[in-house]
Every structure is written in structure tokens, then in C-alpha cells.
N, C-alpha and C. Protein backbone atom coordinates (compact mmCIF):
# COMPACT_ATOMS: atom_id res chain seq x y z
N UNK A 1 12.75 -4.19 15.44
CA UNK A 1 11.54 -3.59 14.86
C UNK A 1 11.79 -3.05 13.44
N UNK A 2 13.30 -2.66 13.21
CA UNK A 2 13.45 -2.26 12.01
C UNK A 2 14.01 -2.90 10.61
N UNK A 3 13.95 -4.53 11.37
CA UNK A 3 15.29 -5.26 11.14
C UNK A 3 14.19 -5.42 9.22
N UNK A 4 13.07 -5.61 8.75
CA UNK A 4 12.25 -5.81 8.02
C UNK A 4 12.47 -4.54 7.20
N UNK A 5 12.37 -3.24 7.52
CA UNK A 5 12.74 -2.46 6.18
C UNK A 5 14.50 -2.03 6.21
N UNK A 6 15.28 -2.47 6.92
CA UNK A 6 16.71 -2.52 6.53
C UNK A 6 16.81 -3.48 5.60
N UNK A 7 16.47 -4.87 5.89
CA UNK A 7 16.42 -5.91 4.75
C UNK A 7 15.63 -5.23 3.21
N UNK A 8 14.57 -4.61 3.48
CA UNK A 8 14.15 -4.16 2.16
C UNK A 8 14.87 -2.84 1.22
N UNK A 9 15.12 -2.54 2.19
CA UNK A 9 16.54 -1.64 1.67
C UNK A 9 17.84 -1.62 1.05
N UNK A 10 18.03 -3.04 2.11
CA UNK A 10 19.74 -3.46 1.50
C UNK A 10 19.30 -4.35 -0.29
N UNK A 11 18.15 -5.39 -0.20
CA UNK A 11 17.79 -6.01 -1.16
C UNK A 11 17.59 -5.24 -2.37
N UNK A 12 16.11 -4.02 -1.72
CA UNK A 12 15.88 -3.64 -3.12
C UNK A 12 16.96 -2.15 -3.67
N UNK A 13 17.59 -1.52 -2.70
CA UNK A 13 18.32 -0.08 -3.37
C UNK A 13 20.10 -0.53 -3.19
N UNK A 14 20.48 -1.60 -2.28
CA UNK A 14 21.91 -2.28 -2.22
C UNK A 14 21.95 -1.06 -1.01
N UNK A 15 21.79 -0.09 -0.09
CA UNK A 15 22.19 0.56 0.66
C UNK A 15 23.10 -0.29 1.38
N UNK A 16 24.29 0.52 1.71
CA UNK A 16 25.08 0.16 2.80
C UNK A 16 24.85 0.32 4.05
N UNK A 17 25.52 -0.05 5.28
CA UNK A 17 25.01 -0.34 6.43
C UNK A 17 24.60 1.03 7.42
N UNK A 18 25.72 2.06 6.76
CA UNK A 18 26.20 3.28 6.94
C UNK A 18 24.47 4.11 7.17
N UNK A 19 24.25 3.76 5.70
CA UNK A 19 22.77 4.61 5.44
C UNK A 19 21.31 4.02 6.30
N UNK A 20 21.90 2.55 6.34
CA UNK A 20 20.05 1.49 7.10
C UNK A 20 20.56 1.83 8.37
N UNK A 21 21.44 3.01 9.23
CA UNK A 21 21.60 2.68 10.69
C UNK A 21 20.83 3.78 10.54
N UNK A 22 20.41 4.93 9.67
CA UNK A 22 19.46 6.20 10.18
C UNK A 22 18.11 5.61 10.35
N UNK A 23 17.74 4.22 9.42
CA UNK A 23 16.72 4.13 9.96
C UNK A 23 16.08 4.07 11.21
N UNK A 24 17.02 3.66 12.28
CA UNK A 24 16.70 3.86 13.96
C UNK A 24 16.74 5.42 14.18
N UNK A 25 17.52 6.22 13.69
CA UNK A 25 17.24 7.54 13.76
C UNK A 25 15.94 7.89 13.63
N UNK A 26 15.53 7.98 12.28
CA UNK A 26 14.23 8.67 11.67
C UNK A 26 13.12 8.06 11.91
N UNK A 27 12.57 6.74 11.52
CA UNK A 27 11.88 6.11 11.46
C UNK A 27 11.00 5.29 12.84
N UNK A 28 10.27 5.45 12.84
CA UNK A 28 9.39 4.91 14.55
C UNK A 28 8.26 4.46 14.13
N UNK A 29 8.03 3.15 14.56
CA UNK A 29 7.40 2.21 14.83
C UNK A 29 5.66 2.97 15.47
N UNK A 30 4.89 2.34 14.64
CA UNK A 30 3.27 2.94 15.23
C UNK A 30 2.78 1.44 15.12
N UNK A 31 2.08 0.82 16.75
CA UNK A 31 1.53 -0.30 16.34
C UNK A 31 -0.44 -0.08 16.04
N UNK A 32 -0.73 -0.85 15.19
CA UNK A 32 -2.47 -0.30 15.25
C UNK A 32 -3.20 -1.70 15.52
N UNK A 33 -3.75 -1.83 16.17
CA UNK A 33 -5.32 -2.82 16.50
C UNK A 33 -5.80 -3.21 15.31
N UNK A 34 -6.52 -4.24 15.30
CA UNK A 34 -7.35 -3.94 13.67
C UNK A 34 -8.60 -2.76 14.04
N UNK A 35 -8.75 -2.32 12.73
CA UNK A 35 -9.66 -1.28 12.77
C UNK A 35 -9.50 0.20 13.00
N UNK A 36 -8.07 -0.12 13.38
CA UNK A 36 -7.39 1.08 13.76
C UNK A 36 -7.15 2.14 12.53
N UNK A 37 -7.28 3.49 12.83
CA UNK A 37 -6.63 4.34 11.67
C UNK A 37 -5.67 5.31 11.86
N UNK A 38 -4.95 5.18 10.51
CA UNK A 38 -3.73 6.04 10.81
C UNK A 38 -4.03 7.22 10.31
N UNK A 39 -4.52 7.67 9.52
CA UNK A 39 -5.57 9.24 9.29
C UNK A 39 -6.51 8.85 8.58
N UNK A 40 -7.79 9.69 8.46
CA UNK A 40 -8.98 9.69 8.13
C UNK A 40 -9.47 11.13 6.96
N UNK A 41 -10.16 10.79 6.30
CA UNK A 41 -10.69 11.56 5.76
C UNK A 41 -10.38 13.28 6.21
N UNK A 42 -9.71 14.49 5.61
CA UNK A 42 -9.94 15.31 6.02
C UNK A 42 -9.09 15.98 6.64
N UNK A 43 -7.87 15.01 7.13
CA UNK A 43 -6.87 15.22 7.85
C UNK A 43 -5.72 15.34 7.16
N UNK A 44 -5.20 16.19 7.55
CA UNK A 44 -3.53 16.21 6.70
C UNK A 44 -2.86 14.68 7.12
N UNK A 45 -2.23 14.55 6.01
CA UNK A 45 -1.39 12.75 6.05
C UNK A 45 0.46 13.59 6.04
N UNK A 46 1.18 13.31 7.43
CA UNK A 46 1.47 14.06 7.32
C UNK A 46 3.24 12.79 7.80
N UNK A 47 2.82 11.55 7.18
CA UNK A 47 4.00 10.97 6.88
C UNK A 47 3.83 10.03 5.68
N UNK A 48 5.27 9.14 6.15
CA UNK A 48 5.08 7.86 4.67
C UNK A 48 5.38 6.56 5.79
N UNK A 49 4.72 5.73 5.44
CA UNK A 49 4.49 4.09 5.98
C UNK A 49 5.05 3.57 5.52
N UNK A 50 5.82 2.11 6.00
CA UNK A 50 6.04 0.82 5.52
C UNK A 50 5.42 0.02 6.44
N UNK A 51 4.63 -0.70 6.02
CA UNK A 51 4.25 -2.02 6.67
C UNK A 51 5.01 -2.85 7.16
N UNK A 52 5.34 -2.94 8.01
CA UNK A 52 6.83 -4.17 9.09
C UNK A 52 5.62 -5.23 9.31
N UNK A 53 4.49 -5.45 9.32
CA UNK A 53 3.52 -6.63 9.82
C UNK A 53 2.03 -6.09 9.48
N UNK A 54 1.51 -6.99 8.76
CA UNK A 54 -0.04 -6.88 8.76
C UNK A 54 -0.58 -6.09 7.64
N UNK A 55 -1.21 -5.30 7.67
CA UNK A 55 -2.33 -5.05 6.05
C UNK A 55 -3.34 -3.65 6.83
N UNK A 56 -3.10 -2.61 5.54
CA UNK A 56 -3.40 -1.34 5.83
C UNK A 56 -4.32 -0.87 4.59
N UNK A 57 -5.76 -0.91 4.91
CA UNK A 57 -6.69 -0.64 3.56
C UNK A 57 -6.89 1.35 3.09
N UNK A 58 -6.80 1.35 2.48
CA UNK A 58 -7.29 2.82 2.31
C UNK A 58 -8.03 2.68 0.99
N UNK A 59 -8.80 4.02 1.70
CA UNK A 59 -10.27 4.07 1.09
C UNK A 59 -10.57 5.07 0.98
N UNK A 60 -11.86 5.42 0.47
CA UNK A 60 -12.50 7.01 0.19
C UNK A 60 -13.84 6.89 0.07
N UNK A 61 -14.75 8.02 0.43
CA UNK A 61 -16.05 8.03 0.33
C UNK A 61 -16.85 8.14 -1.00
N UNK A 62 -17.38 7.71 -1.84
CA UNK A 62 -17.95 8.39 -2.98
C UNK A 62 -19.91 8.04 -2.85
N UNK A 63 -20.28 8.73 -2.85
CA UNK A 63 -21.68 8.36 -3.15
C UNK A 63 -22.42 8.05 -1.70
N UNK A 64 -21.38 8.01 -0.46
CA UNK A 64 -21.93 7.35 0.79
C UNK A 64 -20.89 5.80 0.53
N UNK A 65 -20.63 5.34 -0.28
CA UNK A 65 -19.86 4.05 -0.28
C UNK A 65 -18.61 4.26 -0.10
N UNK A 66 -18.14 3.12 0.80
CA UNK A 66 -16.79 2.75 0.93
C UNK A 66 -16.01 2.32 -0.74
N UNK A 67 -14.99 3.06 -1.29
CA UNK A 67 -14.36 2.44 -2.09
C UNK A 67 -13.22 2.16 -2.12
N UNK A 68 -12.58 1.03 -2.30
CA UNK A 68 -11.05 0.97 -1.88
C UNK A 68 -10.14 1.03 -2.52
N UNK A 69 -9.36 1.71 -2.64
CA UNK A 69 -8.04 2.03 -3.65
C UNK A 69 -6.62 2.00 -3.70
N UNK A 70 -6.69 0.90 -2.55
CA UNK A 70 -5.44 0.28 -2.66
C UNK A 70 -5.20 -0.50 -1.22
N UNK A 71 -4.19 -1.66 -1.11
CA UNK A 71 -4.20 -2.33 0.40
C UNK A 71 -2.63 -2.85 0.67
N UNK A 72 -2.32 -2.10 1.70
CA UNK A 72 -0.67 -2.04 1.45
C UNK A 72 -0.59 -3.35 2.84
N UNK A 73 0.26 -4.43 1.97
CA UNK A 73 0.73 -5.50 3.14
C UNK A 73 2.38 -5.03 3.51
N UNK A 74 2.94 -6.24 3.67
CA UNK A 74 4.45 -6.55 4.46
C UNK A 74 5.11 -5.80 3.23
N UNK A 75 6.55 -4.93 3.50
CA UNK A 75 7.80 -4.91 2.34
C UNK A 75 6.32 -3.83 1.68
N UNK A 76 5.49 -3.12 1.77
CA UNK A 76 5.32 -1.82 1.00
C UNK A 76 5.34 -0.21 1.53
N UNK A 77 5.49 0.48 0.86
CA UNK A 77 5.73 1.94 1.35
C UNK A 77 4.18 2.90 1.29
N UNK A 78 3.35 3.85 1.72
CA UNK A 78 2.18 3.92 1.40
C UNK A 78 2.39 5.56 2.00
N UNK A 79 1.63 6.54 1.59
CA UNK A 79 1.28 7.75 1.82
C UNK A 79 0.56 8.29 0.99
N UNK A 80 -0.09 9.80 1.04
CA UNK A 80 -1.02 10.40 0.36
C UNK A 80 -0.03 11.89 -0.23
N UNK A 81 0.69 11.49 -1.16
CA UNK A 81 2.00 12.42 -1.62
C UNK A 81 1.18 13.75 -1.85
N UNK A 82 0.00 13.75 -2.08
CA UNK A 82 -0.55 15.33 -2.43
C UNK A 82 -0.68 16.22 -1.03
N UNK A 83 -1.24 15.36 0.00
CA UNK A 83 -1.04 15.62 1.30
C UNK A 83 0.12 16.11 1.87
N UNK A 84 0.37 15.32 1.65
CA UNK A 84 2.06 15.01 2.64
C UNK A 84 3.17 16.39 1.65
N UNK A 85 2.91 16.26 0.56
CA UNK A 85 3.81 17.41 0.06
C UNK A 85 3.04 18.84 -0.14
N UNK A 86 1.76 19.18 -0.40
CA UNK A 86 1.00 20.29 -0.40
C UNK A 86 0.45 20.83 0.36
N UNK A 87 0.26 19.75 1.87
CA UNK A 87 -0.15 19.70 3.02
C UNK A 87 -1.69 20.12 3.04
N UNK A 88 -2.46 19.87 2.34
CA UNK A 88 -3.92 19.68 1.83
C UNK A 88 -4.78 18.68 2.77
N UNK A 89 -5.72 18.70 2.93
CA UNK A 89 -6.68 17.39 3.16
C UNK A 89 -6.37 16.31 2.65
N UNK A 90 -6.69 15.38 3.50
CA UNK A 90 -6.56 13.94 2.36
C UNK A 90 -7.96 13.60 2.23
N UNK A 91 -8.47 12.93 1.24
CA UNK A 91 -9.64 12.17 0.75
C UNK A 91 -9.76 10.48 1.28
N UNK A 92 -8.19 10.28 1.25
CA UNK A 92 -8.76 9.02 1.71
C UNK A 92 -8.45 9.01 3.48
N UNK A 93 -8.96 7.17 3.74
CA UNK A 93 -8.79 6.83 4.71
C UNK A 93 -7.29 5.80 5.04
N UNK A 94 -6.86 5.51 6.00
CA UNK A 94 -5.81 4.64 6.19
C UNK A 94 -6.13 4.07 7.53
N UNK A 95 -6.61 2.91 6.91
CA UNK A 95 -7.54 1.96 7.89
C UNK A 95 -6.61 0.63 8.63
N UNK A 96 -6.06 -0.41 9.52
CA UNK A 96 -5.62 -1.38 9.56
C UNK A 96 -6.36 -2.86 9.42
N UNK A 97 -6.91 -3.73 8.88
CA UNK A 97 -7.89 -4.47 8.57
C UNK A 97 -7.12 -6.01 9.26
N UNK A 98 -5.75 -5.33 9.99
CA UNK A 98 -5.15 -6.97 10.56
C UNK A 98 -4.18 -6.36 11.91
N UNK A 99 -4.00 -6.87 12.90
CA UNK A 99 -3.20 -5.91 13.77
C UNK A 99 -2.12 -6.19 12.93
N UNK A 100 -1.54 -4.54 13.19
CA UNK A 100 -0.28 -4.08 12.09
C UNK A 100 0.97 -3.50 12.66
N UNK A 101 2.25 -3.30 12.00
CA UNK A 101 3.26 -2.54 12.74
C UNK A 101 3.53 -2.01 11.74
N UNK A 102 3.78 -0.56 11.60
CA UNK A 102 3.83 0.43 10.34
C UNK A 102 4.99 1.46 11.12
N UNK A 103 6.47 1.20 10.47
CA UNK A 103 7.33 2.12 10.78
C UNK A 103 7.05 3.24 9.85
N UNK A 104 7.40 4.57 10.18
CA UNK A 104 6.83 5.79 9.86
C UNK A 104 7.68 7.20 9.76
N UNK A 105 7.87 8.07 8.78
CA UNK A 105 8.95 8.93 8.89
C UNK A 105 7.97 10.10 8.56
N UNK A 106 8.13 11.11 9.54
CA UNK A 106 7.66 12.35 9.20
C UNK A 106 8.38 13.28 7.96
N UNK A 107 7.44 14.17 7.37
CA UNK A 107 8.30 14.75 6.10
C UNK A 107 9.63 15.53 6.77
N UNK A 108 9.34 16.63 7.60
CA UNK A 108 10.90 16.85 8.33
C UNK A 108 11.71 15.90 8.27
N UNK A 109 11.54 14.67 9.12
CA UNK A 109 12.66 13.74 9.44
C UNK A 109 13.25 13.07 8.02
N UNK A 110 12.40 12.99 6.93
CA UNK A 110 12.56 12.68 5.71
C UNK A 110 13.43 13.49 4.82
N UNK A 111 13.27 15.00 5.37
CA UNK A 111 14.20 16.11 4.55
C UNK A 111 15.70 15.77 5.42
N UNK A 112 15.96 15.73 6.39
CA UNK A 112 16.70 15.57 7.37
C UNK A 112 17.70 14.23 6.80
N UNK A 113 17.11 13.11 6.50
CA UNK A 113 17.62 11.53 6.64
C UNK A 113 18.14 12.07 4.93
N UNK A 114 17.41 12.17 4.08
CA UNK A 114 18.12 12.78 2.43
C UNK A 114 19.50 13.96 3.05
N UNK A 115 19.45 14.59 3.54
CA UNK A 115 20.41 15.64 3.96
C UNK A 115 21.66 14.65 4.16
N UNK A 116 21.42 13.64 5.22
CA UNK A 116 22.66 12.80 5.24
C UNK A 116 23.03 11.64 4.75
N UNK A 117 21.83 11.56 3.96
CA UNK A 117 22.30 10.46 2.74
C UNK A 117 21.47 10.12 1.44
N UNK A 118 22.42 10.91 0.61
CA UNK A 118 22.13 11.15 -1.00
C UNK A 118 21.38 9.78 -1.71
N UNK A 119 22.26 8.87 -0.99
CA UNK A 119 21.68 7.22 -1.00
C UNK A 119 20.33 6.78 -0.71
N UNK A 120 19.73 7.68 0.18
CA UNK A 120 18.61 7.51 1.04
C UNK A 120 17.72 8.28 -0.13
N UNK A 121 18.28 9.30 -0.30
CA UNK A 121 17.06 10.73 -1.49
C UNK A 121 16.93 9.85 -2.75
N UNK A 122 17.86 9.09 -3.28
CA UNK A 122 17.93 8.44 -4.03
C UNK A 122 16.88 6.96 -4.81
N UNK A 123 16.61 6.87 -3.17
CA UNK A 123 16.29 5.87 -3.08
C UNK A 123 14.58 5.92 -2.81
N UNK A 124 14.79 7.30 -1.80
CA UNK A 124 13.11 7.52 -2.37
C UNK A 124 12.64 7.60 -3.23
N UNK A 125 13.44 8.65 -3.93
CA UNK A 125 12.62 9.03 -5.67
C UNK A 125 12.09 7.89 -6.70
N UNK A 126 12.84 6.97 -5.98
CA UNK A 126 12.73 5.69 -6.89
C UNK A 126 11.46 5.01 -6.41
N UNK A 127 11.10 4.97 -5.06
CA UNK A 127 9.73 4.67 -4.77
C UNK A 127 8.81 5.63 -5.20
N UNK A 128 9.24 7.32 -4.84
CA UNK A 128 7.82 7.85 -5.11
C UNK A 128 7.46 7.47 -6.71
N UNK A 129 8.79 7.75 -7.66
CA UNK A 129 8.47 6.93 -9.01
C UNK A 129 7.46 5.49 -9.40
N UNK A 130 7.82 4.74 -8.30
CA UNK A 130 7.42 3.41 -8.45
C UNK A 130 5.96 3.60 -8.17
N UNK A 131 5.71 4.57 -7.10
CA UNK A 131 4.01 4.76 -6.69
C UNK A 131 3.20 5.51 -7.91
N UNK A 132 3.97 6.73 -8.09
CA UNK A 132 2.77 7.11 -9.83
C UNK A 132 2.94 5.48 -10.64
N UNK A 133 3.73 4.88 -11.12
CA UNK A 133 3.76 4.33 -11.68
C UNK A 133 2.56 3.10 -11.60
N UNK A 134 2.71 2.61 -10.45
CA UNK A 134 1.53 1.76 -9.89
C UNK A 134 -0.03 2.68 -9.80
N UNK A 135 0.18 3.55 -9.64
CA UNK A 135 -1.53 4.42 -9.71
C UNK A 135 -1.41 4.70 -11.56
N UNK A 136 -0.67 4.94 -11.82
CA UNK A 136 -0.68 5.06 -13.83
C UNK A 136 -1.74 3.67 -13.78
N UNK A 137 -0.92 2.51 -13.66
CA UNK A 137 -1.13 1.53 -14.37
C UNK A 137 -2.73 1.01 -13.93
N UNK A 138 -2.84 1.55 -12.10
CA UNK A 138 -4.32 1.13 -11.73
C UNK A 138 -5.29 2.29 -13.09
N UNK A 139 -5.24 3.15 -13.37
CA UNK A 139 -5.99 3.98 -13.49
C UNK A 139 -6.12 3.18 -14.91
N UNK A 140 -5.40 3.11 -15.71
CA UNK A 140 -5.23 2.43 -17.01
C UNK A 140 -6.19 1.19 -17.11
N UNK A 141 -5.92 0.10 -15.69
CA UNK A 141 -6.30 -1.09 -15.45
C UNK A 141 -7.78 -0.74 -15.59
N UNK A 142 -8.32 0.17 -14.92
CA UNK A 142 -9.71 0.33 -14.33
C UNK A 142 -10.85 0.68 -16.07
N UNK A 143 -9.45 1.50 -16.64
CA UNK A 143 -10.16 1.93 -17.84
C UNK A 143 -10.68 1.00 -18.89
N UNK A 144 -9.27 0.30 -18.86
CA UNK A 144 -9.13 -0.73 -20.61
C UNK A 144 -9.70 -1.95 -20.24
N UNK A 145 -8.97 -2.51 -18.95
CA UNK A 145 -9.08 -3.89 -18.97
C UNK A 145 -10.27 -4.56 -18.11
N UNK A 146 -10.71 -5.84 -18.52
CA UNK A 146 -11.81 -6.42 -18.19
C UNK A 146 -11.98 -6.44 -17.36
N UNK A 147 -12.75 -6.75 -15.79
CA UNK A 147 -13.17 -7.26 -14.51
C UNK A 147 -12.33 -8.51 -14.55
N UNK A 148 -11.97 -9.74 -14.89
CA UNK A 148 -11.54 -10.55 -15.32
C UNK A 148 -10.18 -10.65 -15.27
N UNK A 149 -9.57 -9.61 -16.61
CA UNK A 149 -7.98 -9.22 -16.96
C UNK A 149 -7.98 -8.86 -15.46
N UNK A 150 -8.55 -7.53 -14.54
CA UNK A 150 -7.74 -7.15 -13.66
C UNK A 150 -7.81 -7.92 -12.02
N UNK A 151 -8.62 -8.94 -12.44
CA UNK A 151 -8.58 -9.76 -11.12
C UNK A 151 -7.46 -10.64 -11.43
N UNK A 152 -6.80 -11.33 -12.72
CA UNK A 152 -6.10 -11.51 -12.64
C UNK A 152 -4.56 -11.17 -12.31
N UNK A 153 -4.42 -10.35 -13.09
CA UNK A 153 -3.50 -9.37 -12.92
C UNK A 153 -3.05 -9.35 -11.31
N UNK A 154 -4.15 -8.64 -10.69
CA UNK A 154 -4.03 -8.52 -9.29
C UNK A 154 -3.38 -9.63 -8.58
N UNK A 155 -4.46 -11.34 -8.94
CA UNK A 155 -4.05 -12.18 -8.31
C UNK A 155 -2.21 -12.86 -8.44
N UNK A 156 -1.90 -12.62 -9.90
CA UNK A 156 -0.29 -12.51 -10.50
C UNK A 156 0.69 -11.69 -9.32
N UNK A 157 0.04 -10.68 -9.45
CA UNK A 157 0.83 -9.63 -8.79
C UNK A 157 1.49 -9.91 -7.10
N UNK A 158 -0.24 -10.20 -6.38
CA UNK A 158 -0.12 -10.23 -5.25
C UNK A 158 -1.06 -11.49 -4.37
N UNK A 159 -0.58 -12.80 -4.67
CA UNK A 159 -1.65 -13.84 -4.44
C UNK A 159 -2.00 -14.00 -3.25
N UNK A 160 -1.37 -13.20 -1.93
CA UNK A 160 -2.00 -13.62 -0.51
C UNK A 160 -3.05 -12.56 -0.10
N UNK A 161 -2.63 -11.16 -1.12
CA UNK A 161 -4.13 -10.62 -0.66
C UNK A 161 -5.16 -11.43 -0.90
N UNK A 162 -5.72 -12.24 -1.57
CA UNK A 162 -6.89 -13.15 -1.56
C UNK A 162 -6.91 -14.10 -0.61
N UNK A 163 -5.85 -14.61 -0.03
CA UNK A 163 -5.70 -15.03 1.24
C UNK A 163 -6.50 -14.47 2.65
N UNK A 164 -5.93 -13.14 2.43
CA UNK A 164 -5.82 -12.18 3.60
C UNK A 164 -7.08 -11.29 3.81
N UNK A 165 -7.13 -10.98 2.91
CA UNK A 165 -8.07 -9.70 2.69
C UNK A 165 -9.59 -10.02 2.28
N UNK A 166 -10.48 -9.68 3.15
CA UNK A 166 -12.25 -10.04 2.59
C UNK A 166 -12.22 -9.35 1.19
N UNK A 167 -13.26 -10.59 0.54
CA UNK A 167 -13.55 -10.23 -0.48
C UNK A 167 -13.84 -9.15 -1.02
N UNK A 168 -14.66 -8.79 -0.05
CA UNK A 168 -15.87 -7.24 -0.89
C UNK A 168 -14.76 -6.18 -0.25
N UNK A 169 -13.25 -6.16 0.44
CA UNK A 169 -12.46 -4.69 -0.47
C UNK A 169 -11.75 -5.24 -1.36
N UNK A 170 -11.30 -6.29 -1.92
CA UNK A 170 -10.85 -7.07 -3.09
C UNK A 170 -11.77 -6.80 -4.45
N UNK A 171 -12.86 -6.58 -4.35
CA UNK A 171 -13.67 -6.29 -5.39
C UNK A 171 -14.16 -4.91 -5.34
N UNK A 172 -13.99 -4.19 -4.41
CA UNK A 172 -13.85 -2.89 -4.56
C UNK A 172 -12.77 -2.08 -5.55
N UNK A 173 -11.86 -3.00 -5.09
CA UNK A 173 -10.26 -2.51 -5.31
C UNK A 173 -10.37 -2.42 -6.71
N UNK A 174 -11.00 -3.91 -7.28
CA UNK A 174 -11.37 -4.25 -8.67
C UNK A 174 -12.16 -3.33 -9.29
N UNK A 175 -12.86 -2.33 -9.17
CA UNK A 175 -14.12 -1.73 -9.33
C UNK A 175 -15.52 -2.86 -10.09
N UNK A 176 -15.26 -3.56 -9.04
CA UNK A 176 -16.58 -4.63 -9.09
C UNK A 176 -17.64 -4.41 -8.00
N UNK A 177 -18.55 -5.05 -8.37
CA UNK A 177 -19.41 -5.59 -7.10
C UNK A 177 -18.69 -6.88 -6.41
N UNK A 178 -19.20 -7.33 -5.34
CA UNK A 178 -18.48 -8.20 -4.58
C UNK A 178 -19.44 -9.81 -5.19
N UNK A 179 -20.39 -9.67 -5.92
CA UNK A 179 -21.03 -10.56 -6.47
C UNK A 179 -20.29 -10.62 -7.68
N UNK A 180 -19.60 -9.65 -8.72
CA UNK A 180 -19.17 -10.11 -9.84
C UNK A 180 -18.05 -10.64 -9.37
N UNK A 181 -17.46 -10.47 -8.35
CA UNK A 181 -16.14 -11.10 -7.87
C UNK A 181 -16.35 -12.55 -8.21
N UNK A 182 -17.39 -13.34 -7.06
CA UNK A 182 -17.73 -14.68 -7.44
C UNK A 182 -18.08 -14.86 -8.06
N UNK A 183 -18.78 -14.86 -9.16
CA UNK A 183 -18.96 -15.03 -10.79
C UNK A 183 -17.61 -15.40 -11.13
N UNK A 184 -16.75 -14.29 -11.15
CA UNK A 184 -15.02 -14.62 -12.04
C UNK A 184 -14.61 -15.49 -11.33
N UNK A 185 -14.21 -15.35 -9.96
CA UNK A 185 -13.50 -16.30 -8.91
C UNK A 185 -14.35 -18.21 -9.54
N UNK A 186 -15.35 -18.18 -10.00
CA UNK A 186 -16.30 -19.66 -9.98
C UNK A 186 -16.08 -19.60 -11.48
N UNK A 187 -15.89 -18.96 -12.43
CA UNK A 187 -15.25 -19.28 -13.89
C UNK A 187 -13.99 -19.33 -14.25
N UNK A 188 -12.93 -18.61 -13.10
CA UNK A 188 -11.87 -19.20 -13.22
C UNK A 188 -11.04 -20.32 -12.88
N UNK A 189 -11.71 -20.72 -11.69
CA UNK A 189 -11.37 -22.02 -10.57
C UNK A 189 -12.33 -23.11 -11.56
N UNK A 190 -13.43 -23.09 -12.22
CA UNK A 190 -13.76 -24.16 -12.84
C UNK A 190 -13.50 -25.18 -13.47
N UNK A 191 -12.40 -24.58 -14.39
CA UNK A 191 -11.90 -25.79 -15.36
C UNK A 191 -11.12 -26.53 -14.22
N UNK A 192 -10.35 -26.21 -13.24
CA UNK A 192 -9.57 -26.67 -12.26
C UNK A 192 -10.53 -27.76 -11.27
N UNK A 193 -11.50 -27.82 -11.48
CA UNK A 193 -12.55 -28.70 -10.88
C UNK A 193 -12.60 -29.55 -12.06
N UNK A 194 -13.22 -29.25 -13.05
CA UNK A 194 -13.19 -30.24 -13.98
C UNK A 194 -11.95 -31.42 -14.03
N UNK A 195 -10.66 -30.91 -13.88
CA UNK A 195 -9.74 -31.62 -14.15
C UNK A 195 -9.29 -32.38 -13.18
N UNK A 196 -9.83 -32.28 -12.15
CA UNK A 196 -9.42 -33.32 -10.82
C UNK A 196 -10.28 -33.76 -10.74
């Protein structure tokens, strides 16, 4: 069950074997249904996820609308760090949109697993880094760049969410309508018709 974020561990931080055996320590397996949620609006978020299988949407209410702000598949890490470290409400939702397996470390067990390996603290910081970094760049994306630029972008980034994932939270994600989606999706695939 864990054998998927030991591999992402040894790949992306080089951990030795020493440090990926706490993951059977700390870390436990939550399986969800689709539709399933792992907290909701309102609720303290009161760990951090990796996706071991399947696709986890989170969202937030604005206006009465669903908006989606991010969709964590296989090999990603996901939590609500204002939550989870200030122990506040969360705003969003953490929805499963595919049956999922999401190994899971409570913040205790997280202070605990850094305690016995510097390798491990190390190695978070470098994700929680990597997560502002990815919300920097969405927030940036949403500002500067076109409907267009950031569907591409997206599709560069991560080409099976369009696979995987219905359109209209794909164009949420975009801050589109799910109609400007197909507009871009039918002007970018065009010339590619033309040419066959």
C-alpha cells in the first residue's frame, strides 16, 4: 500500500531505505468511494495526503458556486497548510471524483517522523516549498495569462487530467466557463483536423 510513495521518495528526495521504512510507521492508508470526502468546508484539515490511486478535487463555495482550485492525482501531496498548521477552519472541500487510496499523516505523527529523520523534515520543507510555489504561480496564471495560455500550460503540465477529469472542474480550475473551455479546446485541436 505504501510501496507508491516510498518509490516517490527514494526518486524525488534520494531517501534511504532507513527513512521510507517510517513510512509504515506514520502514514495510513484512507480508501474513499467516488464522491467521497476527506473534509468539508468548515472543518479543521487536520492532515497531509498523497494520492497512492485515483483523483481528489478540492473546491470552495463562492457566490453559491462550486469553484475548483486544484485536483490532486497519483505521486501528489495535498493539504490545507493554514488549517493544518493554525488549526482554523478550512474553506475548501476535499472531494474524491474517482475511487481513491490517499495515504495520510497526521500533524503529530508528522512532528514525530521529522524527530527521527532530519531526511524526512527535509524533505517536507521542500514540498511545502514546492506547494506556495505552485499556488504563486496559479495565482499569477489566473491574473496575467490568457484562458488559452493557461489551458495550455495546464495541458503541458498535466495531460491525463483531461483524460480523467470532467470538463466543467477543468474549466473551473481555469477560471473559465465550461463553454469557453470548448471554444479553446475546438481552436486548438483545429489546425490538427485541417492537417489530416
Amino acid at each position: 500500500m505504501t510501496e507508491k510513495l516510498k518509490h516517490y521518495c527514494r526518486q524525488t528526495a534520494g531517501l534511504p531505505e532507513e527513512d521510507l521504512a517510517l513510512i509504515d510507521v506514520y502514514f495510513h492508508p484512507i480508501t474513499l468511494r467516488k464522491k467521497a470526502f476527506l473534509w468539508r468546508t468548515g472543518e479543521i484539515c487536520s492532515l497531509i495526503g498523497f494520492v497512492s490511486q485515483g483523483a481528489i478535487r478540492h473546491y470552495f463555495y463562492k457566490e453559491g458556486e462550486e469553484k475548483t482550485c486544484g485536483i490532486s492525482i497519483e505521486n501528489m501531496f495535498f493539504t490545507d497548510y493554514d488549517s493544518l498548521y493554525n488549526h482554523v477552519p478550512t474553506p475548501t472541500n476535499s472531494q474524491a471524483i474517482e475511487d481513491s487510496v490517499v495515504l495520510t499523516i497526521t500533524r503529530p505523527n508528522l512532528q514525530l517522523l521529522y524527530q527521527q529523520s532530519p531526511r524526512f523534515e527535509s524533505f517536507g520543507r521542500m514540498m511545502a516549498e514546492k506547494a506556495v510555489q505552485t499556488a504563486s504561480e496559479r495565482a499569477a496564471s489566473l491574473s496575467c495569462d490568457t484562458p488559452e495560455e493557461r489551458y495550455l500550460s495546464l495541458m503541458a503540465q498535466n495531460p491525463q487530467l483531461f483524460r480523467r477529469v470532467p470538463q466543467k472542474y477543468i474549466a473551473s480550475m481555469l477560471g473559465i466557463s465550461p463553454e469557453s473551455l470548448s471554444r479553446i479546446r475546438k481552436r486548438i485541436l483545429s489546425p490538427a483536423k485541417i492537417l489530416t
